[in-house]
C-alpha atoms as a PDB file:
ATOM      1  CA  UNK A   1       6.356  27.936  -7.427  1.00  0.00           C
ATOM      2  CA  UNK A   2       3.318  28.469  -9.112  1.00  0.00           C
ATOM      3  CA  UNK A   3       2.919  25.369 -10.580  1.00  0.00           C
ATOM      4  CA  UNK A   4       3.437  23.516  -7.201  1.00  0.00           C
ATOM      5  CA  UNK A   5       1.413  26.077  -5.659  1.00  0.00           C
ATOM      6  CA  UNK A   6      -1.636  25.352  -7.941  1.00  0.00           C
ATOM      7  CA  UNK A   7      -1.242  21.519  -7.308  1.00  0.00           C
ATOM      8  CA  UNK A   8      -0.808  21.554  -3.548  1.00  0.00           C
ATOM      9  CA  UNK A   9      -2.606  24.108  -2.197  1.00  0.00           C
ATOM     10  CA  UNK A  10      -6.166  23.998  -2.442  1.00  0.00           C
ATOM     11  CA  UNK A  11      -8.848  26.344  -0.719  1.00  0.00           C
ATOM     12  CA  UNK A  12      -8.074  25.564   2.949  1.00  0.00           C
ATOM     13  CA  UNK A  13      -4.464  27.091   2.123  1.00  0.00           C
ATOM     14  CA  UNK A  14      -3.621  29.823   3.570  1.00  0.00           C
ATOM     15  CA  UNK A  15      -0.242  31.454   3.400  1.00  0.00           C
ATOM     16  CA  UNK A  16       1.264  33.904   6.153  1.00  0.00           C
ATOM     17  CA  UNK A  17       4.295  36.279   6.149  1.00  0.00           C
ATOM     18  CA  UNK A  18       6.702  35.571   9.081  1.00  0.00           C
ATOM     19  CA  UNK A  19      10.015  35.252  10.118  1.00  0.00           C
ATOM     20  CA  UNK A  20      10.942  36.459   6.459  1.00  0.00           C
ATOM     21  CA  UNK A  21       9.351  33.377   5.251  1.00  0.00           C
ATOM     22  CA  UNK A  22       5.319  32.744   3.443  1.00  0.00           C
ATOM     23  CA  UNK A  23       4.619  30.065   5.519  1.00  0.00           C
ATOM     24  CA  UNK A  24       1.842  27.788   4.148  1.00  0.00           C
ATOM     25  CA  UNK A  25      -0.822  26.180   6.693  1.00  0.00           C
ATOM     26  CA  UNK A  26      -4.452  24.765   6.704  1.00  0.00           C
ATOM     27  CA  UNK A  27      -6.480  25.773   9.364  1.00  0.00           C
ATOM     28  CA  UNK A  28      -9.812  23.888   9.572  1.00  0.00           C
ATOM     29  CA  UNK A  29     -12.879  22.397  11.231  1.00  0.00           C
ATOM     30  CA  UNK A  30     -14.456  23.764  14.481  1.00  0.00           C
ATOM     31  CA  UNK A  31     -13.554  27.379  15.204  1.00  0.00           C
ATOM     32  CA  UNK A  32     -15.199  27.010  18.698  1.00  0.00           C
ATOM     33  CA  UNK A  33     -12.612  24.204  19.850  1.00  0.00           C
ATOM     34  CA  UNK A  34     -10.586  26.417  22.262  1.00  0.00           C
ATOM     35  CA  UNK A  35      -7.658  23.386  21.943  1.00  0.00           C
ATOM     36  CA  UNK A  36      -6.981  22.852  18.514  1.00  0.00           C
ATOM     37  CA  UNK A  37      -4.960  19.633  17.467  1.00  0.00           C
ATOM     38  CA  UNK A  38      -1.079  21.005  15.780  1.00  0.00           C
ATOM     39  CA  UNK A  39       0.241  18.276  13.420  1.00  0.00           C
ATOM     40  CA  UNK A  40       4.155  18.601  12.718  1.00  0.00           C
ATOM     41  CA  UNK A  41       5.241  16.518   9.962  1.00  0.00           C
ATOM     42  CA  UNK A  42       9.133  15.181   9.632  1.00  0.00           C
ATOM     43  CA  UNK A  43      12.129  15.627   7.278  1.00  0.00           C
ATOM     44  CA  UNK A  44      11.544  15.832   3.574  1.00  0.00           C
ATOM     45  CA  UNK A  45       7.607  15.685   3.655  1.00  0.00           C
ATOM     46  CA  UNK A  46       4.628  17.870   4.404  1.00  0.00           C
ATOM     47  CA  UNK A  47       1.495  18.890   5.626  1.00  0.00           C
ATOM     48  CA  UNK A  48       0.101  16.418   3.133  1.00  0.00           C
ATOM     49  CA  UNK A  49       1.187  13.424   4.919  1.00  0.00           C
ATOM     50  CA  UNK A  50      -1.627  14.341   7.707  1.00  0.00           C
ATOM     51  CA  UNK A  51      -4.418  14.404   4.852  1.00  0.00           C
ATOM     52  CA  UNK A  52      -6.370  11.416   5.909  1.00  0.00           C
ATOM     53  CA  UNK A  53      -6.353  12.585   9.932  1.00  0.00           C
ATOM     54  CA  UNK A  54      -7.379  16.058   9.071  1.00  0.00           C
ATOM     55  CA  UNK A  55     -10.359  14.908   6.896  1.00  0.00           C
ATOM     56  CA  UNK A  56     -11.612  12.479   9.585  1.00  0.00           C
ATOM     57  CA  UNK A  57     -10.790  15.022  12.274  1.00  0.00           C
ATOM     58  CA  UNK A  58     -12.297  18.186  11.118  1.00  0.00           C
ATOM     59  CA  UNK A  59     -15.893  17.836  11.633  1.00  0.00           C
ATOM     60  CA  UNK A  60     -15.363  17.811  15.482  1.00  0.00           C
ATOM     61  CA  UNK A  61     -12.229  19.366  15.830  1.00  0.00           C
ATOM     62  CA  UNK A  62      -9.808  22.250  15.179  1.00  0.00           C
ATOM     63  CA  UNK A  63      -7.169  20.697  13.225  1.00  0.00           C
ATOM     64  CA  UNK A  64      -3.900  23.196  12.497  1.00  0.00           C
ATOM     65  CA  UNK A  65      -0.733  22.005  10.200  1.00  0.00           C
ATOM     66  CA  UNK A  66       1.733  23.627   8.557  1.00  0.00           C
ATOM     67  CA  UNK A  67       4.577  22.933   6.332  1.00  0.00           C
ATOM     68  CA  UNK A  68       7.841  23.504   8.717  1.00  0.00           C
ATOM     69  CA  UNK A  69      10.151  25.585   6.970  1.00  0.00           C
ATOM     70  CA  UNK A  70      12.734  23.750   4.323  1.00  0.00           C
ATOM     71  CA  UNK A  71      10.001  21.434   2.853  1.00  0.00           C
ATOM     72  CA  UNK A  72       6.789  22.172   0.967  1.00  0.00           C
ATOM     73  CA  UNK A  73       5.556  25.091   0.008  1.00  0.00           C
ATOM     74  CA  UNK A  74       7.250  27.459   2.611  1.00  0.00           C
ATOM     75  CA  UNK A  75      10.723  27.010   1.665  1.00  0.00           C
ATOM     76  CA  UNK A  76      13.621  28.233   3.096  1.00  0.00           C
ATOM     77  CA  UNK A  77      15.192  30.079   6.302  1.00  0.00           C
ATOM     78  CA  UNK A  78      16.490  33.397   5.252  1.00  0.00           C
ATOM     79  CA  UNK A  79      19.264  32.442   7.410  1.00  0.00           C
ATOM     80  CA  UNK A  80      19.608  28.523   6.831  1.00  0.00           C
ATOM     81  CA  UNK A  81      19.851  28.029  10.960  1.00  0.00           C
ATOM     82  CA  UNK A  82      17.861  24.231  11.194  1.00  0.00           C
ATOM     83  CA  UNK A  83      18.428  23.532  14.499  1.00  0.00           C
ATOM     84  CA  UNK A  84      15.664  21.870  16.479  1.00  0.00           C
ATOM     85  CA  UNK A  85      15.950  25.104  18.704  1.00  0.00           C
ATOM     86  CA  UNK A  86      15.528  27.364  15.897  1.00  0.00           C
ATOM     87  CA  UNK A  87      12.342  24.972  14.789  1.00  0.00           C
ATOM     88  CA  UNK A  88      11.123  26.066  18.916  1.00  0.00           C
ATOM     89  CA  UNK A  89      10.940  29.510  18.205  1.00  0.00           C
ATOM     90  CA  UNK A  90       9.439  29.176  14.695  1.00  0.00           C
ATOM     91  CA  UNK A  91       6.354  27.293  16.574  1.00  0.00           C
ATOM     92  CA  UNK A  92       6.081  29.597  18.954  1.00  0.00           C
ATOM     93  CA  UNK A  93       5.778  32.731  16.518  1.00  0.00           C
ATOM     94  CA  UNK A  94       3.416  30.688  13.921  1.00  0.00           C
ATOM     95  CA  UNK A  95       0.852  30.000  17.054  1.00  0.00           C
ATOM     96  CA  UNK A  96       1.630  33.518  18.564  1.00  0.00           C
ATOM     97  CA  UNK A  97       0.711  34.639  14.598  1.00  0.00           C
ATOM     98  CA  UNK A  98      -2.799  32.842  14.037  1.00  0.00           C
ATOM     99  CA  UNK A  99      -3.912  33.191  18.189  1.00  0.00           C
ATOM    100  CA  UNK A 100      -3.101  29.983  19.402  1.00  0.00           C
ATOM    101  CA  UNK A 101      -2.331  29.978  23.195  1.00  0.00           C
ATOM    102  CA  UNK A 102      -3.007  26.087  24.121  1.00  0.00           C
ATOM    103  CA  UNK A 103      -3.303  23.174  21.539  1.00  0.00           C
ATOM    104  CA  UNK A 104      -2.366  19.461  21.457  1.00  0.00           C
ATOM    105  CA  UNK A 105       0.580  19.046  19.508  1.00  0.00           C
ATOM    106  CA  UNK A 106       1.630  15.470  17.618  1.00  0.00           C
ATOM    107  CA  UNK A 107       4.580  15.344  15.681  1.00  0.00           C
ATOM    108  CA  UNK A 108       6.404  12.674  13.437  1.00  0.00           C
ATOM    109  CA  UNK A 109       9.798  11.948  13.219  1.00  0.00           C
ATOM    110  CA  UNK A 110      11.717  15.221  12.896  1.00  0.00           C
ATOM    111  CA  UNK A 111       8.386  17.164  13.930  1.00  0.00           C
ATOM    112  CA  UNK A 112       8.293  14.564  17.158  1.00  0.00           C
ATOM    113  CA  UNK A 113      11.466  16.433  18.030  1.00  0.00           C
ATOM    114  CA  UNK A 114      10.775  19.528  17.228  1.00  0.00           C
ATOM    115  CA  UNK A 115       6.957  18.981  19.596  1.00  0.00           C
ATOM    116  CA  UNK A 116       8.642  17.569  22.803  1.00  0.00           C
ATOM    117  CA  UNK A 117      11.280  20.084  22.785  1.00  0.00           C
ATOM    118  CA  UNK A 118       8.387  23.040  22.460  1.00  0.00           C
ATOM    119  CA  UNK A 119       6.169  21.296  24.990  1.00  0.00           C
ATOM    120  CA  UNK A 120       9.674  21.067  27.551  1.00  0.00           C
ATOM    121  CA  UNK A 121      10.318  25.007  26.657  1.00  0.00           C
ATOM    122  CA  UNK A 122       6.162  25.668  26.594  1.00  0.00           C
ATOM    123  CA  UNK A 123       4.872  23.253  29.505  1.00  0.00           C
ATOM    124  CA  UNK A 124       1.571  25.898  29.781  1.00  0.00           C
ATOM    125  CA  UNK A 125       1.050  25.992  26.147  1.00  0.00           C
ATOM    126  CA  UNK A 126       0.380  22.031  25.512  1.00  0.00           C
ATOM    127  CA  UNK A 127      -2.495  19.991  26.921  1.00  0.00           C
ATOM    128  CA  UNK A 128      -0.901  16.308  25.962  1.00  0.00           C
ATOM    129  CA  UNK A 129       1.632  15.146  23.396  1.00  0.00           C
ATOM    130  CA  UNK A 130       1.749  13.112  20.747  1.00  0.00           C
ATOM    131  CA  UNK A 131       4.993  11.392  19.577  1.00  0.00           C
ATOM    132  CA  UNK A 132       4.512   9.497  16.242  1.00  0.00           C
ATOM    133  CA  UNK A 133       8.344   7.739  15.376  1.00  0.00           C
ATOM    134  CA  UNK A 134      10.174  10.776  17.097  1.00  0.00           C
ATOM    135  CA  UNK A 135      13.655  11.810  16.978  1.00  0.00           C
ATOM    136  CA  UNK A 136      15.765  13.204  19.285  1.00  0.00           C
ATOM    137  CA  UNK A 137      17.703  10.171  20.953  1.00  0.00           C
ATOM    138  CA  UNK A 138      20.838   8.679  19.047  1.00  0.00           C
ATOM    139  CA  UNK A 139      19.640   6.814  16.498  1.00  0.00           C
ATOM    140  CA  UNK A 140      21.244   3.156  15.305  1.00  0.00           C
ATOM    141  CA  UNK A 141      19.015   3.242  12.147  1.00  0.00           C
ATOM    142  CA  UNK A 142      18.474  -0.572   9.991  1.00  0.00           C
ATOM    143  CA  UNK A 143      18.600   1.539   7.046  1.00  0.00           C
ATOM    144  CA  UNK A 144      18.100   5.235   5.549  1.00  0.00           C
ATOM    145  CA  UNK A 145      16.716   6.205   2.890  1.00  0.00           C
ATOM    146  CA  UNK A 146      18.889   7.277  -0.343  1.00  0.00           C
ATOM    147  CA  UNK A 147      18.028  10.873  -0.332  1.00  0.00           C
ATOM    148  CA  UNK A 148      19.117  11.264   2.896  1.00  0.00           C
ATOM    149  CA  UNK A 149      22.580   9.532   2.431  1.00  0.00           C
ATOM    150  CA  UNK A 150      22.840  11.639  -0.621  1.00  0.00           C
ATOM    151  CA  UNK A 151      22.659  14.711   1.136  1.00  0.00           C
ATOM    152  CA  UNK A 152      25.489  13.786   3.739  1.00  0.00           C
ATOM    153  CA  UNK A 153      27.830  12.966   1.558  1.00  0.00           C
ATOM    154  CA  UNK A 154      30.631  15.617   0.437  1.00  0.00           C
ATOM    155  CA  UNK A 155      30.792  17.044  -3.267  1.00  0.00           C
ATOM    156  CA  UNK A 156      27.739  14.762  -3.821  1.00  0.00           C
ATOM    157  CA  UNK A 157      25.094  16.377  -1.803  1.00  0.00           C
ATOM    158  CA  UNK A 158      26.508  19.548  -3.824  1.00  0.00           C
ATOM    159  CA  UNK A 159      25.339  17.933  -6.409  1.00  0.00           C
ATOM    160  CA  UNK A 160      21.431  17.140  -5.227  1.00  0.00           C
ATOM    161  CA  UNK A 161      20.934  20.816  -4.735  1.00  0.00           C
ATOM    162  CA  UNK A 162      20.680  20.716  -8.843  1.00  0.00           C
ATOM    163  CA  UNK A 163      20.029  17.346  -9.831  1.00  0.00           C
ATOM    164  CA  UNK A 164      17.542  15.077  -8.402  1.00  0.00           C
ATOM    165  CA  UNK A 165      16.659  11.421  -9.981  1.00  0.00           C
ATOM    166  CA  UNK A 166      13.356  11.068  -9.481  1.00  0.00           C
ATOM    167  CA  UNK A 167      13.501   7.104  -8.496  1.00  0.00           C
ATOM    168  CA  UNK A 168      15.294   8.726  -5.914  1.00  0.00           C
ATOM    169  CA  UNK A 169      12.469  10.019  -3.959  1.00  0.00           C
ATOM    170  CA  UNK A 170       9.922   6.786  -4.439  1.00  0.00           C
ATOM    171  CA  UNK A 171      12.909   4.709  -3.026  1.00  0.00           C
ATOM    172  CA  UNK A 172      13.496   7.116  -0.381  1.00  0.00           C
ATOM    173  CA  UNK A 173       9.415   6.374   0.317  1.00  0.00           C
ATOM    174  CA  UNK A 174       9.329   3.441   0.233  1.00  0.00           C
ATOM    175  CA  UNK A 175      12.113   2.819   2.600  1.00  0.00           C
ATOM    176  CA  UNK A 176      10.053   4.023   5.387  1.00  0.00           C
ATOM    177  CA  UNK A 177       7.233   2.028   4.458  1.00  0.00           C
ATOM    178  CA  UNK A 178       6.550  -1.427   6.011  1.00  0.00           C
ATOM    179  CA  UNK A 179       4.546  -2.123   3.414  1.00  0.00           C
ATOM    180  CA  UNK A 180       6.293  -1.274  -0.301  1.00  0.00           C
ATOM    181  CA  UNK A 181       2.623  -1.736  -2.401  1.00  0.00           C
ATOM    182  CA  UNK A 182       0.845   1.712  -0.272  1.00  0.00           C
ATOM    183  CA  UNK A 183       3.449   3.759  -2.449  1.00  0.00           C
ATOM    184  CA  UNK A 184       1.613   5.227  -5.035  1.00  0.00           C
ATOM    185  CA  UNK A 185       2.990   7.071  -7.673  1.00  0.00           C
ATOM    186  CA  UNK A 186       0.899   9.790  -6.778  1.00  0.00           C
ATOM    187  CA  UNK A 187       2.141   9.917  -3.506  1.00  0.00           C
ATOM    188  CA  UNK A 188       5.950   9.157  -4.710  1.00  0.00           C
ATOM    189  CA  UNK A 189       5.188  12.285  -6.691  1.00  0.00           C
ATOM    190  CA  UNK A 190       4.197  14.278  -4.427  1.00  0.00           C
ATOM    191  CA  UNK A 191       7.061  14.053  -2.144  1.00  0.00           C
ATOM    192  CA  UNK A 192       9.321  14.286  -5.869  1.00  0.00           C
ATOM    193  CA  UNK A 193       7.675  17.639  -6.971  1.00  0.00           C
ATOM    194  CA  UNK A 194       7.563  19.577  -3.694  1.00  0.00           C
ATOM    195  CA  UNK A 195      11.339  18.707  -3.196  1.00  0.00           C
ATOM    196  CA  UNK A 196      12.120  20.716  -6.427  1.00  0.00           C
ATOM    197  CA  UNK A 197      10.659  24.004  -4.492  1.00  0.00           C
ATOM    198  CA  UNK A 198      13.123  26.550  -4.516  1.00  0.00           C
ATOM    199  CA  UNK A 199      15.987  25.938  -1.526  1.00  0.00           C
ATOM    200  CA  UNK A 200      14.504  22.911  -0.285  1.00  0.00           C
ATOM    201  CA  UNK A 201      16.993  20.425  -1.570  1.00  0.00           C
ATOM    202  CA  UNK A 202      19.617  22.593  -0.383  1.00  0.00           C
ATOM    203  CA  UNK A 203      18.017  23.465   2.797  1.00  0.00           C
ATOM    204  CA  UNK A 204      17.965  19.291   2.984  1.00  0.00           C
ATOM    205  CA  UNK A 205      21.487  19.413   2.878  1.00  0.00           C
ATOM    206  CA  UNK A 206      21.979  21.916   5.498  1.00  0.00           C
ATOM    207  CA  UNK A 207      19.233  20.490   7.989  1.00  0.00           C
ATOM    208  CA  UNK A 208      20.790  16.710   7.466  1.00  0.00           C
ATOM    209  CA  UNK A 209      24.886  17.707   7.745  1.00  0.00           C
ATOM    210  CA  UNK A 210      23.996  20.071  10.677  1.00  0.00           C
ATOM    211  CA  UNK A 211      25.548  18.685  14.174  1.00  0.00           C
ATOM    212  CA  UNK A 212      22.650  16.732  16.167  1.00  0.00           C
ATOM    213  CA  UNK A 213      22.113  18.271  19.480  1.00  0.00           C
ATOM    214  CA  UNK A 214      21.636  15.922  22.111  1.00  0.00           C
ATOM    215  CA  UNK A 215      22.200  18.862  25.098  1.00  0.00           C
ATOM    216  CA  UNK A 216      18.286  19.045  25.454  1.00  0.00           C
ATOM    217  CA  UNK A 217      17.495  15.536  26.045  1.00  0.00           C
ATOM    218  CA  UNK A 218      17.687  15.494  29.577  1.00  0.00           C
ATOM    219  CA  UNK A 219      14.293  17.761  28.909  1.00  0.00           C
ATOM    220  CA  UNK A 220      12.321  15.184  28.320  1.00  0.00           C
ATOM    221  CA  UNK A 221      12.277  13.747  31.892  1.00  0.00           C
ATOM    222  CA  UNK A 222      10.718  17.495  33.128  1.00  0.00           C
ATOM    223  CA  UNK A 223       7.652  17.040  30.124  1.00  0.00           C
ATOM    224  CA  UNK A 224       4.513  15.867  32.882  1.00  0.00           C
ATOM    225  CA  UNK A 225       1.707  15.933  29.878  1.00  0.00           C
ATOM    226  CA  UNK A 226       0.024  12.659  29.281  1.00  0.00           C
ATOM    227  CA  UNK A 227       2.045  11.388  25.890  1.00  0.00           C
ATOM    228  CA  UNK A 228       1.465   9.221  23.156  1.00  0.00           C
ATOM    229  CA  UNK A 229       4.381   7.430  22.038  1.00  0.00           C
ATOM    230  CA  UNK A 230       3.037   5.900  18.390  1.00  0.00           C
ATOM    231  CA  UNK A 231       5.468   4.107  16.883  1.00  0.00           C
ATOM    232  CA  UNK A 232       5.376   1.349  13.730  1.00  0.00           C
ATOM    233  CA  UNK A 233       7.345  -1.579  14.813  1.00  0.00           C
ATOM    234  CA  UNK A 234       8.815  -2.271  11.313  1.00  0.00           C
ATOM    235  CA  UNK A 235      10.460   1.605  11.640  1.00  0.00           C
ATOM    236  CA  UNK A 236      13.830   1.102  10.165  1.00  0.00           C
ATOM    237  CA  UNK A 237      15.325   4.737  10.056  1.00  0.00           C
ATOM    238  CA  UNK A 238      14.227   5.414  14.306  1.00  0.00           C
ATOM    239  CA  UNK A 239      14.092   1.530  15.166  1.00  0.00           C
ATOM    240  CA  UNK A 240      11.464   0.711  17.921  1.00  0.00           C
ATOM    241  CA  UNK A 241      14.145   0.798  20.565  1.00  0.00           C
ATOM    242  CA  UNK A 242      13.751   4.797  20.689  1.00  0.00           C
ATOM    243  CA  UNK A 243      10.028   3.882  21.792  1.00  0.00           C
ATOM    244  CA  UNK A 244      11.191   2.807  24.963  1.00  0.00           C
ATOM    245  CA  UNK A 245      13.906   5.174  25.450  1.00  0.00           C
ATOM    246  CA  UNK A 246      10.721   7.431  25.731  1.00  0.00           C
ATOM    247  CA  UNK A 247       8.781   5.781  27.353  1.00  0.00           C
ATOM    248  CA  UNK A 248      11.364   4.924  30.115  1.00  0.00           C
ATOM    249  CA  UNK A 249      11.968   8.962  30.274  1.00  0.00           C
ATOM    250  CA  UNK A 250       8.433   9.894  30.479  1.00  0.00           C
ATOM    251  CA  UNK A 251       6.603   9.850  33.550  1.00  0.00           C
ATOM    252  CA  UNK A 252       2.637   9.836  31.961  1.00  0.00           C
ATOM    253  CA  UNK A 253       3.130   8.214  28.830  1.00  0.00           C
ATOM    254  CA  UNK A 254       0.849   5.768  26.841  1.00  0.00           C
ATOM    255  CA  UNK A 255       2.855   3.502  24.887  1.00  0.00           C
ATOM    256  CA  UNK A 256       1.473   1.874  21.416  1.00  0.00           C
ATOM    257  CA  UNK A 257       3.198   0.108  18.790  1.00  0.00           C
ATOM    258  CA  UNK A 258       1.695  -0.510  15.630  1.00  0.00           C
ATOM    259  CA  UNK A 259       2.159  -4.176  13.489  1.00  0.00           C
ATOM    260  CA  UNK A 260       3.416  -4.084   9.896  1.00  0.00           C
ATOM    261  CA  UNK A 261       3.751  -0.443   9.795  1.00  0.00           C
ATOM    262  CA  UNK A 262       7.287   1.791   9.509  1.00  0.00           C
ATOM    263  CA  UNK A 263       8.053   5.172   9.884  1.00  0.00           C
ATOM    264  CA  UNK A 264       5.297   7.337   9.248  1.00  0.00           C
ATOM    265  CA  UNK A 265       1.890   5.138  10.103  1.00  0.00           C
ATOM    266  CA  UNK A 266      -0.307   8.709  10.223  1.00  0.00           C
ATOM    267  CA  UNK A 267       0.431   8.300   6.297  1.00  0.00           C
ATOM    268  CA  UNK A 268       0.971   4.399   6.127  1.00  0.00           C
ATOM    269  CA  UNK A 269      -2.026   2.945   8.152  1.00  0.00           C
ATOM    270  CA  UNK A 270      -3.790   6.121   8.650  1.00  0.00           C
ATOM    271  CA  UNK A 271      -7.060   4.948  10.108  1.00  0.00           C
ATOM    272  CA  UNK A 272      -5.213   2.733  12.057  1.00  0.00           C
ATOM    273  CA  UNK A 273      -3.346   5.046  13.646  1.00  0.00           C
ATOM    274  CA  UNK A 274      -6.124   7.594  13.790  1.00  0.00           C
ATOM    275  CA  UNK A 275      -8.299   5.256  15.747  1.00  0.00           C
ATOM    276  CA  UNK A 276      -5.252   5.116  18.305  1.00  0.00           C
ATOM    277  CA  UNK A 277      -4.914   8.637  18.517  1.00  0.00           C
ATOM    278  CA  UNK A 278      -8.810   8.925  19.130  1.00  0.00           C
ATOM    279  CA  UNK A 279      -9.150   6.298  22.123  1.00  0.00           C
ATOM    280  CA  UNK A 280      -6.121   8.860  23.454  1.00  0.00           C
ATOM    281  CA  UNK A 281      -7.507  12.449  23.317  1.00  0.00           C
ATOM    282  CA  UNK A 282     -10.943  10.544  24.097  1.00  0.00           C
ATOM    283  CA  UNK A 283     -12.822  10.798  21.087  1.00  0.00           C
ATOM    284  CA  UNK A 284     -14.044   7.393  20.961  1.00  0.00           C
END
């Protein structure tokens, strides 16, 4: 822990005790911005994957991420419960813990999920939405990446708790990736090292065999904040088809879809993206 700590934490880290966990967020840019921006990333990555966005949004804006608990640097639930409600409440008390009444919240993939089901629990505490690749509808994914098979399968995801090829996380990279040749072994390695955190491959096992919950999806229809649905049209693991499930669902959505880029374009194409997410909150 104190190795990873040293290598991906820097001074905008900060670390705070809750829910029996040390959760680890940044918290930067304009104190005076009375609606921060909350960034959510998805299964098996971390605040890191909003690096770019943060750095370009920070000198005008209040920019808040965390690492969700089971990846990164916060670890585990004391109680292993990684249900998309239990991810609600774990929002709630991290803004309730750092003061945060109102924000606009964007998530991606897993964190997509995790924001529209907060904002259809929290309608006064979110200003607009941002859905980058979002779960939450049944998925008929093209193709998933290794890790995550791995950690379905019986007796072997036992085994990925202790043992954990690294070629195992660039493919699993790469396989969201449109584009193969942005998947740099220092990113390949990040998402290797911070998997070897204490509990996290194991809490990968528990959040990916868990039983999908589907009860809440009739939410979505009551969310009435103006949304973002950002979605890379070469997405294999949510396919572009879920983009329209939301955007048939929600009643004041903007609808984008992104060329050449997969799963995760805030990492992938993130200027790209960025400038889309700009022209939406009205920065432009």
């Amino acid at each position: 822990m104190d190795e990873l700590k040293a290598k991906y934490s820097n001074e905008e880290s900060q670390f705070i005790a809750m829910d029996g966990m040390d959760v680890h967020y940044n918290d930067v840019g304009n104190p005076l911005d009375s609606l921060p921006i909350v960034l959510i990333h998805g299964t098996g990555s971390s605040l890191h994957t909003f690096d770019v966005w943060t750095e370009e949004l920070k000198g005008n804006r209040r920019i808040i991420r965390m690492d969700i608990p089971a990846f990164g640097l916060t670890g585990t639930m004391p109680e292993r419960d990684y249900s998309i409600k239990n991810y609600v409440t774990f929002i709630q008390h991290f803004l309730d813990k750092i003061g945060v009444q109102k924000c606009i919240l964007a998530g991606n993939s897993l964190g997509g999920q995790i924001a529209w089901n907060f904002t259809a629990e929290y309608p006064n505490r979110v200003q607009s939405l941002i859905l980058i690749d979002a779960a939450g509808y049944p998925i008929d994914s093209k193709s998933i990446p290794i890790a995550f098979l791995f950690a379905r399968l019986p007796v072997v995801n036992k085994m990925l708790s202790f043992i954990t090829p690294k070629f195992m996380a660039r493919s699993s990279v790469e396989n969201v990736y449109a584009d193969k040749s942005k998947v740099t072994d220092e990113l390949a390695n990040r998402y290797f090292e911070l998997t070897l955190r204490a509990g996290n491959r194991q809490a990968l096992v528990d959040r990916l065999t868990g039983n999908e919950d589907f009860s809440t999806l009739s939410k979505i229809k009551n969310i009435k904040q103006p949304t973002l649905i950002l979605w890379g049209e070469n997405d294999l693991l949510i396919p572009v088809s879920n983009a329209y499930n939301f955007q048939k669902d929600l009643s004041n959505d903007t609808l984008v879809i992104m060329k050449n880029v997969g799963h995760v374009p805030m990492e992938e194409s993130p200027k790209e993206s960025l400038a889309i997410l700009k022209n939406f909150i009205g920065m432009d």
